[in-house]
C-alpha atoms as a PDB file:
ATOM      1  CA  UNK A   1      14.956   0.000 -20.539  1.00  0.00           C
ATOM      2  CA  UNK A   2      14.123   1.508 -24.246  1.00  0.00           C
ATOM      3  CA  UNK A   3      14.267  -1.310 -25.831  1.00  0.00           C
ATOM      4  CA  UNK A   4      11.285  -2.147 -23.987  1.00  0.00           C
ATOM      5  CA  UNK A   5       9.507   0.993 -24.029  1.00  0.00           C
ATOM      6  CA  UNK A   6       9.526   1.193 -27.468  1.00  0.00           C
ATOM      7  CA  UNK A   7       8.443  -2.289 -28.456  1.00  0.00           C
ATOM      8  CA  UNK A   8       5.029  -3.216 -26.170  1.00  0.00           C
ATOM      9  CA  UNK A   9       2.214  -1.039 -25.369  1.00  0.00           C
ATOM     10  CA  UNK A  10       0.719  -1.933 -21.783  1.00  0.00           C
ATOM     11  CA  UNK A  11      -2.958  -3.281 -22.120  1.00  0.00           C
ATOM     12  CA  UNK A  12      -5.071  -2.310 -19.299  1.00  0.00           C
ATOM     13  CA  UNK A  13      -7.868  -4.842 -20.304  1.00  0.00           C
ATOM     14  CA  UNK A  14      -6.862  -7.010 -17.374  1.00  0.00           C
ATOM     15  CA  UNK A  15      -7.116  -4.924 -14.606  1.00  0.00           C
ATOM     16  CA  UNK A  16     -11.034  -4.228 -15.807  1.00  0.00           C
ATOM     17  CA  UNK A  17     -11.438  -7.703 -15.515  1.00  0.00           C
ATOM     18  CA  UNK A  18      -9.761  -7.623 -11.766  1.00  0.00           C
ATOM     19  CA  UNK A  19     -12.174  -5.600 -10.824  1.00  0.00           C
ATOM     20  CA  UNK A  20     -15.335  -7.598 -12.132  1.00  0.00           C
ATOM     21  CA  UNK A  21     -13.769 -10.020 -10.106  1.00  0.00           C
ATOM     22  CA  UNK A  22     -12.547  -8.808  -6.663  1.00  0.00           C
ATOM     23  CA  UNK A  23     -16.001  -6.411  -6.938  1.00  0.00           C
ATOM     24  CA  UNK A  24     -19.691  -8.217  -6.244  1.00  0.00           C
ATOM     25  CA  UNK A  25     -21.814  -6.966  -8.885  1.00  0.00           C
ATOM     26  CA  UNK A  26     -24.539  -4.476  -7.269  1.00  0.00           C
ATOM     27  CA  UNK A  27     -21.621  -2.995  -5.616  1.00  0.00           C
ATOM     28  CA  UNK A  28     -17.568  -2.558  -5.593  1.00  0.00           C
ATOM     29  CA  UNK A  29     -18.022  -2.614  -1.858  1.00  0.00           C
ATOM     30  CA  UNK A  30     -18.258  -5.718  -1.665  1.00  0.00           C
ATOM     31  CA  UNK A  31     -16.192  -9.061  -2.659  1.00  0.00           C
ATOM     32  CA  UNK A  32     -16.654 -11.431  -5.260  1.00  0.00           C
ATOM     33  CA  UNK A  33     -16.335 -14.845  -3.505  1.00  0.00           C
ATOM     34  CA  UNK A  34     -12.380 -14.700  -5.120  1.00  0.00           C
ATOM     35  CA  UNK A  35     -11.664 -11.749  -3.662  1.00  0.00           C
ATOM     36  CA  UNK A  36     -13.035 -13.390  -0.246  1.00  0.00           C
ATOM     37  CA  UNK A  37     -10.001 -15.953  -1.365  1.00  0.00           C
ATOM     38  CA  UNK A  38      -7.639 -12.825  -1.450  1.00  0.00           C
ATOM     39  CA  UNK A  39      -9.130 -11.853   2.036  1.00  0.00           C
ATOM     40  CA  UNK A  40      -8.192 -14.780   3.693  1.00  0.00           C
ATOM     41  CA  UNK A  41      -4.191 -14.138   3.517  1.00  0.00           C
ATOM     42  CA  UNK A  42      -2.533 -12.006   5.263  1.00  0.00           C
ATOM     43  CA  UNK A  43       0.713  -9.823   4.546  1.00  0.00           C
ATOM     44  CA  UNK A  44       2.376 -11.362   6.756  1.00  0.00           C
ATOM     45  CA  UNK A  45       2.515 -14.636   9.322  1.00  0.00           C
ATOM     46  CA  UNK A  46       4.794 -12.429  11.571  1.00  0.00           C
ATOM     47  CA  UNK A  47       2.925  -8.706  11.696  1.00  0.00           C
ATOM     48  CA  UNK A  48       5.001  -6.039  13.836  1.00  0.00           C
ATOM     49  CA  UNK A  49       2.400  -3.914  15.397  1.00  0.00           C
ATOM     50  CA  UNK A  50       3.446  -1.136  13.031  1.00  0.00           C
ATOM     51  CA  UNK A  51       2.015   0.487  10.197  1.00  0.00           C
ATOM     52  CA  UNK A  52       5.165   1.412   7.944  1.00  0.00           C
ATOM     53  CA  UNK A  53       3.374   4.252   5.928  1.00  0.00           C
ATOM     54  CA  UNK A  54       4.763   4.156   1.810  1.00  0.00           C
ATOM     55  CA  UNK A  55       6.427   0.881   2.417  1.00  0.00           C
ATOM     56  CA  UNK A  56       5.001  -1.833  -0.330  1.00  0.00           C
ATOM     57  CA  UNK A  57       3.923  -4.843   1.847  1.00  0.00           C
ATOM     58  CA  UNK A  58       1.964  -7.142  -1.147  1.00  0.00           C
ATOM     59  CA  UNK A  59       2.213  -7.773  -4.597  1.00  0.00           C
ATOM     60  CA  UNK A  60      -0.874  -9.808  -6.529  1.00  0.00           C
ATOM     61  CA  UNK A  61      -0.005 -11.041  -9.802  1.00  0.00           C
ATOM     62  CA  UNK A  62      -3.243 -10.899 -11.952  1.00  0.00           C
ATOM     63  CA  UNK A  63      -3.053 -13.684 -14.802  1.00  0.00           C
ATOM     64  CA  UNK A  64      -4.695 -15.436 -17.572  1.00  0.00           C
ATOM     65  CA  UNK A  65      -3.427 -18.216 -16.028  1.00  0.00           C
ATOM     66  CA  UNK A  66      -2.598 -19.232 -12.792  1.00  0.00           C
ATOM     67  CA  UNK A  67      -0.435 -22.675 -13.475  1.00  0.00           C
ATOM     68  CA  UNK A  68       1.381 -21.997 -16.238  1.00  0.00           C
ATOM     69  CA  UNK A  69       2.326 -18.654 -14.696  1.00  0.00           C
ATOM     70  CA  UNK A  70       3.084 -20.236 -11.085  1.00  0.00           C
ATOM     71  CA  UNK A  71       5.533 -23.042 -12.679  1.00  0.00           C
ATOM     72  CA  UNK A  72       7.149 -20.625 -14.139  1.00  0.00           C
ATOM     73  CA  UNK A  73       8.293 -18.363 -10.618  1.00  0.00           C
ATOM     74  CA  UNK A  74       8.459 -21.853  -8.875  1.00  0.00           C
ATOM     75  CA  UNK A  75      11.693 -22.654 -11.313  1.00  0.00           C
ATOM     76  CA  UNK A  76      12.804 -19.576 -11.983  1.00  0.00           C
ATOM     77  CA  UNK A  77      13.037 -17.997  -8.401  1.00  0.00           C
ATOM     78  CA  UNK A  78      12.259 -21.826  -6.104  1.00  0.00           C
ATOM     79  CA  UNK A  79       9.392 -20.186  -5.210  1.00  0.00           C
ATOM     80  CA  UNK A  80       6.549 -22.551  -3.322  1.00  0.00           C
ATOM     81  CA  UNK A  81       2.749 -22.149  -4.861  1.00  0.00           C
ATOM     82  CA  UNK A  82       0.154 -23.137  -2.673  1.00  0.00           C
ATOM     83  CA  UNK A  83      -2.819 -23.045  -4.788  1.00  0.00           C
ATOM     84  CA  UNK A  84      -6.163 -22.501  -3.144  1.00  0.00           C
ATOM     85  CA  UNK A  85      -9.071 -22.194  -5.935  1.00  0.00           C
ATOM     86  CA  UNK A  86      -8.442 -19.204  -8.429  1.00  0.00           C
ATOM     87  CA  UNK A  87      -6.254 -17.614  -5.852  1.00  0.00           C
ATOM     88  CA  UNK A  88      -2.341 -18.896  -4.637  1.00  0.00           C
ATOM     89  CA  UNK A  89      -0.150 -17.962  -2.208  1.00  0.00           C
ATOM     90  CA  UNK A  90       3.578 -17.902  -2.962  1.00  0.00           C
ATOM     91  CA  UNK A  91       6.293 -18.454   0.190  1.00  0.00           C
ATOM     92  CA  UNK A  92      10.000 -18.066  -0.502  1.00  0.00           C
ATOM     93  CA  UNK A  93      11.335 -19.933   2.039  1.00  0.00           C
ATOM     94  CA  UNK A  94       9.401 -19.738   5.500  1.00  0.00           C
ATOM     95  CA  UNK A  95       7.609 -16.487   4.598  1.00  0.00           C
ATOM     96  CA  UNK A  96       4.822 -15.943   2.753  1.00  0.00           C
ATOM     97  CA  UNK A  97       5.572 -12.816  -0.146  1.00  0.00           C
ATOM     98  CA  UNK A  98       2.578 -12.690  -2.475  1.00  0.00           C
ATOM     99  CA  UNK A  99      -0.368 -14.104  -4.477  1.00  0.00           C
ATOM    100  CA  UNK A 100      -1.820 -14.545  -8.155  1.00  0.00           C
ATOM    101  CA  UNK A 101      -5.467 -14.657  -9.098  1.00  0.00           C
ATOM    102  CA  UNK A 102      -6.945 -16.266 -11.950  1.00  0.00           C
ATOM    103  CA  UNK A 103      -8.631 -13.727 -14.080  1.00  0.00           C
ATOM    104  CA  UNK A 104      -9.570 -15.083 -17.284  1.00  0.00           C
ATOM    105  CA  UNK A 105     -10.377 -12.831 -20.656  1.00  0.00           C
ATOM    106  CA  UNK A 106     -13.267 -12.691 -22.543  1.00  0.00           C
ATOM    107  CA  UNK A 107     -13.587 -15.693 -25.239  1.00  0.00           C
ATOM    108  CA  UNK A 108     -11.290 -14.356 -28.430  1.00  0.00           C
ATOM    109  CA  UNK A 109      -9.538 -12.145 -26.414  1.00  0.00           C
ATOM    110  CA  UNK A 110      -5.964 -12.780 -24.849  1.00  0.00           C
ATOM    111  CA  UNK A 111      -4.232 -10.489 -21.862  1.00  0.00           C
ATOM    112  CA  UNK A 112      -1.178  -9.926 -20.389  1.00  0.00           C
ATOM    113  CA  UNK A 113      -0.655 -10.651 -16.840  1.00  0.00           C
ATOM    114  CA  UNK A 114       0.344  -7.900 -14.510  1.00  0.00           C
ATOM    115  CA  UNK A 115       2.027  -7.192 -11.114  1.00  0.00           C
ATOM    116  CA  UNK A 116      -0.007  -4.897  -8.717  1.00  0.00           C
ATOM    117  CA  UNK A 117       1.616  -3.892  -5.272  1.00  0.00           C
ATOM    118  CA  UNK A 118      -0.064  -2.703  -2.274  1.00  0.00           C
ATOM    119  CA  UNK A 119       1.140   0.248  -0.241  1.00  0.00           C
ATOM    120  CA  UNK A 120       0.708   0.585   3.367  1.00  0.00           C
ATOM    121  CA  UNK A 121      -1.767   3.054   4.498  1.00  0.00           C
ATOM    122  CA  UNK A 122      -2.669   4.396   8.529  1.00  0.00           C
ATOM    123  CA  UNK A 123      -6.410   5.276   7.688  1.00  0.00           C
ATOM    124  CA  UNK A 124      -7.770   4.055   3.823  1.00  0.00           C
ATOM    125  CA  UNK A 125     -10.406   5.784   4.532  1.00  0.00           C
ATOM    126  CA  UNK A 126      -8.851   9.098   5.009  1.00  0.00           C
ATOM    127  CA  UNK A 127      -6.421   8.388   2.126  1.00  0.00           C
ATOM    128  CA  UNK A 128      -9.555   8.173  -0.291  1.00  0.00           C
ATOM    129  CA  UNK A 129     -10.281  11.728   0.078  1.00  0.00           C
ATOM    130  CA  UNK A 130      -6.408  12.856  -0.498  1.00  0.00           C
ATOM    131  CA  UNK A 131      -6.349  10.578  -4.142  1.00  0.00           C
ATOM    132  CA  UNK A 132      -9.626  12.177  -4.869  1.00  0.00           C
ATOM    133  CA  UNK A 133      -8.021  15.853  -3.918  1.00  0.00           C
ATOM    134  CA  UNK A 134      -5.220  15.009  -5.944  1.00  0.00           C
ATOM    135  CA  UNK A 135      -6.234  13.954  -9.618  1.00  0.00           C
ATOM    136  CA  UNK A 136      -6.928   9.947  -8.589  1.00  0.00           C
ATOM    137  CA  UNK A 137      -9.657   7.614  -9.198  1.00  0.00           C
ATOM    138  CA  UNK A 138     -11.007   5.042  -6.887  1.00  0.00           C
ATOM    139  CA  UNK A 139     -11.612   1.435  -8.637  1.00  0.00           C
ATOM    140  CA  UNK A 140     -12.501  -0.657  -5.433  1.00  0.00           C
ATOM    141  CA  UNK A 141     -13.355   0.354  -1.926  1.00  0.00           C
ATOM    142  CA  UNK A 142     -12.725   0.730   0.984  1.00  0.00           C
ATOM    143  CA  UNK A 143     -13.336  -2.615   1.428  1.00  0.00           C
ATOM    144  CA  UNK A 144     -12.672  -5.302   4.251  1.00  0.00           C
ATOM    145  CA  UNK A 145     -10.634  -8.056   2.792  1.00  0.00           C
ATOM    146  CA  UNK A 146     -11.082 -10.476   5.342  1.00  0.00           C
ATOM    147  CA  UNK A 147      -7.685 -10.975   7.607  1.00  0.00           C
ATOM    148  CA  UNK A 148      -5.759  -9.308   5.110  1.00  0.00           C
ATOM    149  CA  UNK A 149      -6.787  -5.753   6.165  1.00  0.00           C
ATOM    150  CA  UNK A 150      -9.301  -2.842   4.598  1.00  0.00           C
ATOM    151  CA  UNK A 151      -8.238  -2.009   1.271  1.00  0.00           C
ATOM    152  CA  UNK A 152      -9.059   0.215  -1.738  1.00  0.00           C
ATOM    153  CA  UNK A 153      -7.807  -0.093  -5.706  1.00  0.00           C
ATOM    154  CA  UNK A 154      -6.719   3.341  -6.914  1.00  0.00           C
ATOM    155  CA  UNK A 155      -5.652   4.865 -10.064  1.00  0.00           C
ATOM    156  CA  UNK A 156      -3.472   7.300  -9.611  1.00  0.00           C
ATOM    157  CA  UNK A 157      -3.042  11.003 -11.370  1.00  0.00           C
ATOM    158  CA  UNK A 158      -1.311   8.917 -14.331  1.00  0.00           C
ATOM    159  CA  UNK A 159      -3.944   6.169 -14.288  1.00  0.00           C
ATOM    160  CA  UNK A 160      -0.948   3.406 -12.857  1.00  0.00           C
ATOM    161  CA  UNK A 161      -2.869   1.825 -10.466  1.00  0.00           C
ATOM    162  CA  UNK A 162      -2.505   0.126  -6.831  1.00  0.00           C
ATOM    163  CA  UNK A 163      -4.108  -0.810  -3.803  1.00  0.00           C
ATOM    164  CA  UNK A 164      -3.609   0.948  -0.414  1.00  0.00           C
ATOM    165  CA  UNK A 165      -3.752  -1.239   2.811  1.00  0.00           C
ATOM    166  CA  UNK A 166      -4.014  -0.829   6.289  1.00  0.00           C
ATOM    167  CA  UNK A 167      -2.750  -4.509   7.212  1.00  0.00           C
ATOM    168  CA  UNK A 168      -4.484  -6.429   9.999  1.00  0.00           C
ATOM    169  CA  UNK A 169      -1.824  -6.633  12.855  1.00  0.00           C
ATOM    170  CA  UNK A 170       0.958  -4.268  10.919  1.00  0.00           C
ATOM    171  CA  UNK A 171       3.193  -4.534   8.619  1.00  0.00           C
ATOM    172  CA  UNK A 172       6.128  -6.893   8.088  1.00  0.00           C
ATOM    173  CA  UNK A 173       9.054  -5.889   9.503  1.00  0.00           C
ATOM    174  CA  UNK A 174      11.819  -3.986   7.682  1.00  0.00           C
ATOM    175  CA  UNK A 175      13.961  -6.995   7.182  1.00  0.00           C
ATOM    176  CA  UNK A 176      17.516  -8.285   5.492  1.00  0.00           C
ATOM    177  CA  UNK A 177      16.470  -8.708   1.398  1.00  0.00           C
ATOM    178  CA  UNK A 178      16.747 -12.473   0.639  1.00  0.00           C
ATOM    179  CA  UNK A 179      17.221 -14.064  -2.339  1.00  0.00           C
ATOM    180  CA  UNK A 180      13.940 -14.314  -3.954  1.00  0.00           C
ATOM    181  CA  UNK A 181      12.111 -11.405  -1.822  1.00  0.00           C
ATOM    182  CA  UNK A 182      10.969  -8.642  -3.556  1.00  0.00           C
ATOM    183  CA  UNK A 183      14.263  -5.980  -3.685  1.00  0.00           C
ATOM    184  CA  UNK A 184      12.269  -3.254  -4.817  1.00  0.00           C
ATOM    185  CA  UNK A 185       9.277  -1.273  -6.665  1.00  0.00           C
ATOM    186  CA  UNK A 186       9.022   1.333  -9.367  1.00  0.00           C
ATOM    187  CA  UNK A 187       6.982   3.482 -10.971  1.00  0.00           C
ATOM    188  CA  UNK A 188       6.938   3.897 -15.051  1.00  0.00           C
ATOM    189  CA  UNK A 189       5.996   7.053 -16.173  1.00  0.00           C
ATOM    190  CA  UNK A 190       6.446  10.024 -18.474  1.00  0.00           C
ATOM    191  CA  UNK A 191       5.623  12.813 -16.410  1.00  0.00           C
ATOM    192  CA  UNK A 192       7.830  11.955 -13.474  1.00  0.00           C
ATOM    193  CA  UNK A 193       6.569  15.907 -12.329  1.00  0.00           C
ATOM    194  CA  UNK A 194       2.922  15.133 -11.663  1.00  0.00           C
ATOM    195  CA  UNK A 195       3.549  11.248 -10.331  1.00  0.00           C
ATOM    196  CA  UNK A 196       5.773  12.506  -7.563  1.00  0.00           C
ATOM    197  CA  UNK A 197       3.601  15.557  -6.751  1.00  0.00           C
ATOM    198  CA  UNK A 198       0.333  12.790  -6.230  1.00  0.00           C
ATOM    199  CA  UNK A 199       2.451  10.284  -4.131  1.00  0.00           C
ATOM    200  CA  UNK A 200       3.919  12.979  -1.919  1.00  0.00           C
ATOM    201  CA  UNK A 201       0.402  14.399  -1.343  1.00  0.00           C
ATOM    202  CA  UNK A 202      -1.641  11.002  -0.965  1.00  0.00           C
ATOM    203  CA  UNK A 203       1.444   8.915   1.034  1.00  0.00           C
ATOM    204  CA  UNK A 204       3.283  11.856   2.474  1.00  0.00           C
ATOM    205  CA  UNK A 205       6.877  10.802   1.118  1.00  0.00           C
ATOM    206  CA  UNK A 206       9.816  13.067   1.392  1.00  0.00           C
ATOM    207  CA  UNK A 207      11.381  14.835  -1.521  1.00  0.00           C
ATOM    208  CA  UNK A 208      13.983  13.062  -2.955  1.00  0.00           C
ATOM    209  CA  UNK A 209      16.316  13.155  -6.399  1.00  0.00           C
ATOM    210  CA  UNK A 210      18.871  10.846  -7.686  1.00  0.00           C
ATOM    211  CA  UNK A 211      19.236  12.493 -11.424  1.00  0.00           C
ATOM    212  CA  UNK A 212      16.594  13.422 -13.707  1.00  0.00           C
ATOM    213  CA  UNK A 213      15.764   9.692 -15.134  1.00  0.00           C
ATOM    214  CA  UNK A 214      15.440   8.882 -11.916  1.00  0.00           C
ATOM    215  CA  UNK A 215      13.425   9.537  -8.385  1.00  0.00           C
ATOM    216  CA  UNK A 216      13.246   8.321  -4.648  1.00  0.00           C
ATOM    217  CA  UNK A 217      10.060   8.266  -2.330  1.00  0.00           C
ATOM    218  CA  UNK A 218      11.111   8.119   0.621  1.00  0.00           C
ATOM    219  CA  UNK A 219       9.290   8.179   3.962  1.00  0.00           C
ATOM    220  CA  UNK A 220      11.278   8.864   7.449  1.00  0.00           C
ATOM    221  CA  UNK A 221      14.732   8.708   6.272  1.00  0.00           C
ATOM    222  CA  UNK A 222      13.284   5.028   4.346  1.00  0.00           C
ATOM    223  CA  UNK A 223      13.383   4.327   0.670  1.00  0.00           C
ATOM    224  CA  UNK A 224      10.359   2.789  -0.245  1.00  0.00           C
ATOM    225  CA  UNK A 225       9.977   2.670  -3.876  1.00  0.00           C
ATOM    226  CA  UNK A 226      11.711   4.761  -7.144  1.00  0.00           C
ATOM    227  CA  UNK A 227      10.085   6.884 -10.324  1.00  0.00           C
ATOM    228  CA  UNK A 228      11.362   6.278 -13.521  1.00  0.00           C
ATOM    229  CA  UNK A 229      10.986   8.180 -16.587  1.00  0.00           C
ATOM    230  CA  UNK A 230      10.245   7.138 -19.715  1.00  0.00           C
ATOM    231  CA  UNK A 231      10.234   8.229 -23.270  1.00  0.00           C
ATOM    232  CA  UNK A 232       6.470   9.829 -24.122  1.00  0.00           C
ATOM    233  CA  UNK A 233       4.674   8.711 -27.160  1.00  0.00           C
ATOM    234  CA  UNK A 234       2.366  10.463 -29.018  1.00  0.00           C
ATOM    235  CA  UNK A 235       0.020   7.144 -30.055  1.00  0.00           C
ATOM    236  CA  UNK A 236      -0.043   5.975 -26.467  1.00  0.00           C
ATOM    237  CA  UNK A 237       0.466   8.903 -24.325  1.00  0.00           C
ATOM    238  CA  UNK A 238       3.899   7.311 -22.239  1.00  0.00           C
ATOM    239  CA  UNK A 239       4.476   3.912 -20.453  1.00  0.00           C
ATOM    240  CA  UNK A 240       3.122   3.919 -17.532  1.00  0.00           C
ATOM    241  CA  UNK A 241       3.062   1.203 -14.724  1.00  0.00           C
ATOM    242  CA  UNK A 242       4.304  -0.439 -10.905  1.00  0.00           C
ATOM    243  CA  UNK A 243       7.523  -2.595 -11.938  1.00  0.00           C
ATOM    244  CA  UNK A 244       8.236  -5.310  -9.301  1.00  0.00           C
ATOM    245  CA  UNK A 245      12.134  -5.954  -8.772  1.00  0.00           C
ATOM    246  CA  UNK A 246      13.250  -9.609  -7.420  1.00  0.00           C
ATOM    247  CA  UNK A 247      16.614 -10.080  -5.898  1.00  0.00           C
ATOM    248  CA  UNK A 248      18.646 -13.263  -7.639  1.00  0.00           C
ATOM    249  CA  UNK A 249      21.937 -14.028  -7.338  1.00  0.00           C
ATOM    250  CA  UNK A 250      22.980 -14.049 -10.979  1.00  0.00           C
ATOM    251  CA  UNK A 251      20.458 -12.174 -13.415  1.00  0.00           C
ATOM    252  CA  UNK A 252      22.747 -13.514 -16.497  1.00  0.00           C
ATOM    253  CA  UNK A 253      22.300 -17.271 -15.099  1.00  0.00           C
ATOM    254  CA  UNK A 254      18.539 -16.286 -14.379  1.00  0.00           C
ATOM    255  CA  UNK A 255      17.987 -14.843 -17.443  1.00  0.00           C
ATOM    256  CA  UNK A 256      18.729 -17.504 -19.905  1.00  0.00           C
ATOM    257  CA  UNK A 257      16.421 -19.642 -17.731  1.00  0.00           C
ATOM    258  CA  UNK A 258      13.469 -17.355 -17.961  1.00  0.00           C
ATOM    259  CA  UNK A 259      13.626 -18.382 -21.887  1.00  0.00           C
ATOM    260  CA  UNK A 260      13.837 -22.246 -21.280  1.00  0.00           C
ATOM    261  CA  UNK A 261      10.816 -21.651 -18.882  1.00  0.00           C
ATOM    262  CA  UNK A 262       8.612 -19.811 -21.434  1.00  0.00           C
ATOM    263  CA  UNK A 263       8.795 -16.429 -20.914  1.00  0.00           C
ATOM    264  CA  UNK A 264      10.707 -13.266 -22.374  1.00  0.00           C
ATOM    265  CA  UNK A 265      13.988 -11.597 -21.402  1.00  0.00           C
ATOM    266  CA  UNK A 266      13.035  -7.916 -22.738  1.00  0.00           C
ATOM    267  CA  UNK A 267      16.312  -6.608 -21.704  1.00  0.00           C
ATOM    268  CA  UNK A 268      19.164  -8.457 -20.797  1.00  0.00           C
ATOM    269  CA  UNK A 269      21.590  -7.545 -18.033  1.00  0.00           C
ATOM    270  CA  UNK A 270      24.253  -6.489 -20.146  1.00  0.00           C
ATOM    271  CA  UNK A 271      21.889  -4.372 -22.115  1.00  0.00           C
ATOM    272  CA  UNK A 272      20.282  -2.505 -18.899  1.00  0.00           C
ATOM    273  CA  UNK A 273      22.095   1.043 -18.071  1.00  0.00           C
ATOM    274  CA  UNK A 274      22.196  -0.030 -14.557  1.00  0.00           C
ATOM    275  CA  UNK A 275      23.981  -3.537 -15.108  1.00  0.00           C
ATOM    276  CA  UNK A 276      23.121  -6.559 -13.112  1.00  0.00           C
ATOM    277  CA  UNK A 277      19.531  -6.005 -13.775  1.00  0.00           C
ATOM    278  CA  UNK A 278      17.573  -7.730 -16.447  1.00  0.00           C
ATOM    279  CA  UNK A 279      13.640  -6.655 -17.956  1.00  0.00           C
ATOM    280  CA  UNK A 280      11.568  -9.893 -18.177  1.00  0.00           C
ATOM    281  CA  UNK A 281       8.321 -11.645 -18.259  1.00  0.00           C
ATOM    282  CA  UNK A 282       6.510 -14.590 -17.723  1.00  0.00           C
ATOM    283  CA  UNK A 283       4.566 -16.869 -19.697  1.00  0.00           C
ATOM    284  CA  UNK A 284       1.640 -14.946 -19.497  1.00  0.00           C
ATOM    285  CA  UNK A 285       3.283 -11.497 -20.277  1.00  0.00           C
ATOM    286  CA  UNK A 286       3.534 -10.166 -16.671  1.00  0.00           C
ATOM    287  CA  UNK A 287       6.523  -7.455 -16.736  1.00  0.00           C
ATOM    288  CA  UNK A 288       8.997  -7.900 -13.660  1.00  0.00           C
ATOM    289  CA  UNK A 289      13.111  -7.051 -13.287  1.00  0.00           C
ATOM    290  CA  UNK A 290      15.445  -9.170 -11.334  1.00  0.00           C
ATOM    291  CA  UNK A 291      18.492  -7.418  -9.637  1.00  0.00           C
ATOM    292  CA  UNK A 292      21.987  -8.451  -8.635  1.00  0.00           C
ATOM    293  CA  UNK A 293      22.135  -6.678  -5.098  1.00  0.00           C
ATOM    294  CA  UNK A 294      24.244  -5.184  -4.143  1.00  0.00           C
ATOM    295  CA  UNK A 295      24.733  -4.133  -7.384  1.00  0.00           C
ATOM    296  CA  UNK A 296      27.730  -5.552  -7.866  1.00  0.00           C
ATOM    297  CA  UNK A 297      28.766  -7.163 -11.187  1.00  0.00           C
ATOM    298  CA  UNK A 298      30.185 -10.754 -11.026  1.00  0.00           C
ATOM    299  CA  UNK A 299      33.658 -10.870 -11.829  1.00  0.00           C
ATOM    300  CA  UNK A 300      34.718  -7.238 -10.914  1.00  0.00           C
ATOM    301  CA  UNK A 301      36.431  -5.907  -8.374  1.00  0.00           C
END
């Protein structure tokens, strides 16, 4: 991934502009009528009862714009975009998997999109005071967000930033990774030290190494999302952000259609250290990686 890191600096101009929007003005306890829009889906059509602690049930996809961005995903991954005002749900197949809101930047000004997940959470109450106690900022909430559940936007000890959820009626169901779904989530940072130390102490996930580029939070025996480090750089203090992982069947054939659809192919699978992965992002700059899994390369045995 350092062909990446070293050619884009994130903005974070968007996500101010998320929360003008999912905030009412005299108070970021309330909803702006399209975060009422956000409120109105839930996680899941199918909730379990259970509240999976650390597992990422949501992603949002903040953009500049929604359309271009959503026929993008709808040929790249045969996604289906139900579009209801400035919000739209995505399904891949029969289940519903995430949204994008329409956030658009001041006149003269352009924006990348980006990809926030949200985290399950028992109490998001209670969890306020442990990202307070540990170095974290609240952006939004708590907040009731309709059927979807009480929420709050947090910036973490590394200012990457999230919501926590306690879903209405659980969480979805630990499940068999389909084509499409979302395979997994990671965190960007350069201080892989201090991220783990917050996420352990706000989310309670177990201690967990794979080698020093990379990390595991886990929760119960569960692997719910990764850390990776990145290089540190002295103009823009380190790369820092969630990155979303889809599961395709062939990130070389995906690939070379994320260019015919408009977007960017930052690192191409033969390029990535894992192989079978591939860096890319959509028309409107949103940063995502799509994954052979298992992670096993085409044409070996």
């Amino acid at each position: 991934m350092i062909k990446f890191i070293q050619l884009t600096v994130r903005s974070i101009g968007i996500l101010i502009l998320t929360i003008t929007f999912l905030s009412g003005c005299a108070s970021f306890n309330k909803l702006s009528d399209r975060g009422v829009e956000m409120g109105q889906v839930p996680v899941t059509e199918m909730p379990s009862g259970e509240v999976l602690e650390g597992k990422i049930i949501w992603h949002d996809l903040i953009t500049p714009d929604l359309k271009a961005a959503g026929a993008f995903y709808e040929k790249l991954f045969g996604w289906q975009i139900d579009y209801q005002g400035e919000y739209a749900v995505i399904r891949n197949g029969d289940k519903i998997i995430a949204g994008m809101l329409q956030v658009n930047p001041p006149e003269d000004e352009t924006r990348d999109g980006l990809w926030i997940p949200s985290v399950s959470v028992a109490d998001v109450d209670a969890a306020k005071e442990r990202v307070l106690a540990n170095g974290g900022k609240i952006l939004i909430g708590p907040v009731d967000m309709g059927i979807r559940g009480r929420a709050m936007m947090i910036s973490d000890s590394e200012q990457v930033d999230l919501i926590l959820l306690t879903a209405t009626g659980g969480d979805p169901a630990d499940n068999k990774v389909a084509v499409g779904d979302w395979l997994w989530d990671e965190i960007w940072t350069d201080d892989p030290d201090k991220t783990q130390q917050f996420y352990q102490a706000v989310l309670g996930y177990d201690d967990e190494f794979l080698d020093d580029k990379y990390r595991i939070l886990a929760r119960e025996d569960q692997w719910r999302a990764g850390i990776r480090t990145t290089q540190s750089d002295s103009d823009s203090g380190g790369y820092k952000l969630w990155m979303p992982v889809i599961r395709v069947e062939d990130p070389v054939v995906s690939s070379a259609k994320v260019e015919e659809l408009g977007g960017v192919v930052w690192v191409t699978p033969e390029e990535s250290p894992e192989g079978g992965t591939a860096l890319i992002a959509d028309p409107t700059g949103a940063l995502l990686m799509i994954q052979l899994w298992p992670n096993e390369i085409k044409g070996e045995n």
